[in-house]
Protein backbone atom coordinates (compact mmCIF):
# COMPACT_ATOMS: atom_id res chain seq x y z
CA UNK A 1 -166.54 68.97 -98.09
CA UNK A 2 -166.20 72.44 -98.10
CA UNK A 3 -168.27 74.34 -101.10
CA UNK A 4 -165.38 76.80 -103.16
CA UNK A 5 -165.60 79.84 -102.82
CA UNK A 6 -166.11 81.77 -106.64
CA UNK A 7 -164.34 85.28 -107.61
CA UNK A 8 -165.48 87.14 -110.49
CA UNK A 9 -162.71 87.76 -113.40
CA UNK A 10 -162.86 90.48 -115.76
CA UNK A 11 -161.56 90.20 -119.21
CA UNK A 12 -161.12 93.32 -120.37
CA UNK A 13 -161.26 93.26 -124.58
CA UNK A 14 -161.38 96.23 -127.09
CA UNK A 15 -162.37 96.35 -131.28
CA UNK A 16 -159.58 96.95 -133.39
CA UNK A 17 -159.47 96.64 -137.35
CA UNK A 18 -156.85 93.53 -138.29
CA UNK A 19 -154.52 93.84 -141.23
CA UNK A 20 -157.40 92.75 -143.76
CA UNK A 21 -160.20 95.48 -142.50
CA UNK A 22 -162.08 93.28 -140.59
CA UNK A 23 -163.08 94.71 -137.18
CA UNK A 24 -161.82 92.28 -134.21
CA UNK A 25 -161.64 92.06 -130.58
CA UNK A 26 -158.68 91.50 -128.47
CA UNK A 27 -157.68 90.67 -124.66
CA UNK A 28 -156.02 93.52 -123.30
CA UNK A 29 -155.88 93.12 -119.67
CA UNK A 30 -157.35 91.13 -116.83
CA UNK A 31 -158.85 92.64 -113.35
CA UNK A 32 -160.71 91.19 -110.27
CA UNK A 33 -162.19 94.59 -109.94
CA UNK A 34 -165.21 95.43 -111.21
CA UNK A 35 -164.42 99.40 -111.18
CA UNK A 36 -161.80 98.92 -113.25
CA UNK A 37 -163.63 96.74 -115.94
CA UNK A 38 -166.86 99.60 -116.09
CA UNK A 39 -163.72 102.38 -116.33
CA UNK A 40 -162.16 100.68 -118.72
CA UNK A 41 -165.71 100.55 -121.10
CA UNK A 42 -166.33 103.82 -120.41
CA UNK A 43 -162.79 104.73 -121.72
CA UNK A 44 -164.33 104.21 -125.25
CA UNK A 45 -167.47 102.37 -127.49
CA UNK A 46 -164.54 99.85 -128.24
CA UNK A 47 -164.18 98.48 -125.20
CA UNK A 48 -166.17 95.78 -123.41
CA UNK A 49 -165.56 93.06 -120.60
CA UNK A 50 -166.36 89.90 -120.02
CA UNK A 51 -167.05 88.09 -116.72
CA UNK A 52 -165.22 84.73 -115.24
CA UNK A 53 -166.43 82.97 -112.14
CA UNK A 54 -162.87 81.01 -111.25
CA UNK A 55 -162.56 79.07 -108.10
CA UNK A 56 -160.91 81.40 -105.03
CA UNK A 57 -158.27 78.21 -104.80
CA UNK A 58 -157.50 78.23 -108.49
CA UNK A 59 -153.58 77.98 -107.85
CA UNK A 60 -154.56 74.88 -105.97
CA UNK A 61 -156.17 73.34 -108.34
CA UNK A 62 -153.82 74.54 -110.80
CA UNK A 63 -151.00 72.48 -108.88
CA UNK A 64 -153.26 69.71 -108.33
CA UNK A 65 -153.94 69.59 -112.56
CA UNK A 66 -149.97 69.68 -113.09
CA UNK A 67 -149.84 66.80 -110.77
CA UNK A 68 -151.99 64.46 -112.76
CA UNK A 69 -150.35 65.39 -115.82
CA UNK A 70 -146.82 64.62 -114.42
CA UNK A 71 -148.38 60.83 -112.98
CA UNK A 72 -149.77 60.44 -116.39
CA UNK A 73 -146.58 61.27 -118.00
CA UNK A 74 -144.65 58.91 -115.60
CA UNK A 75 -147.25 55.86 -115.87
CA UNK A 76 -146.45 56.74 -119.88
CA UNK A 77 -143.00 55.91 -119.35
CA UNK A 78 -142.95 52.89 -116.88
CA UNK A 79 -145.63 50.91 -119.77
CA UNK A 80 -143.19 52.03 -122.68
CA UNK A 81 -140.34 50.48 -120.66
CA UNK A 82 -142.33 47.61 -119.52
CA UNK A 83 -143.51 46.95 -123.74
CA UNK A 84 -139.38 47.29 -124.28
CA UNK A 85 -138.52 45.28 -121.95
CA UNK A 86 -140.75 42.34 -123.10
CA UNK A 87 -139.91 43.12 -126.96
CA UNK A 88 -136.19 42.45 -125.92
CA UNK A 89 -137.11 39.37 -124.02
CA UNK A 90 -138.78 37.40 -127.06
């Protein structure tokens, strides 16, 4: 099997003071380029980034998650009908 391949995510996140005074950060954008995460810190002492390794085939795997969910939901169903089924039988 084939090793994925990892990309590197930026997160980029700046300080900001919430409605009670307390300083907080926030998620304000999201690049795969690193030049644009180090210009975007440099824009200010309030901003940072953070780094992500995701998988190159994420939307794959994405699908592939949604998938199970859906079977899950289904074999959900079929026992709930099966359970029904028997209550109406005794």
């Amino acid at each position: 099997m084939d090793k994925p391949s990892l990309s590197n995510a930026y997160v980029l996140t700046s300080l900001f003071f919430d409605s009670k005074g307390n300083i907080a950060s926030r998620n304000v954008g999201v690049t795969f380029s690193l030049h644009e995460a180090e210009r975007h810190k440099a824009e200010g002492v309030e901003n940072e980034y953070e780094t992500f390794q995701i998988c190159s085939n994420w939307q794959e795997h994405a699908a592939t998650t949604e998938l199970v969910f859906a079977i899950r939901e289904f074999c959900d169903m079929v026992k709930e009908l099966q359970q029904d089924a028997e209550f109406q039988r005794s």
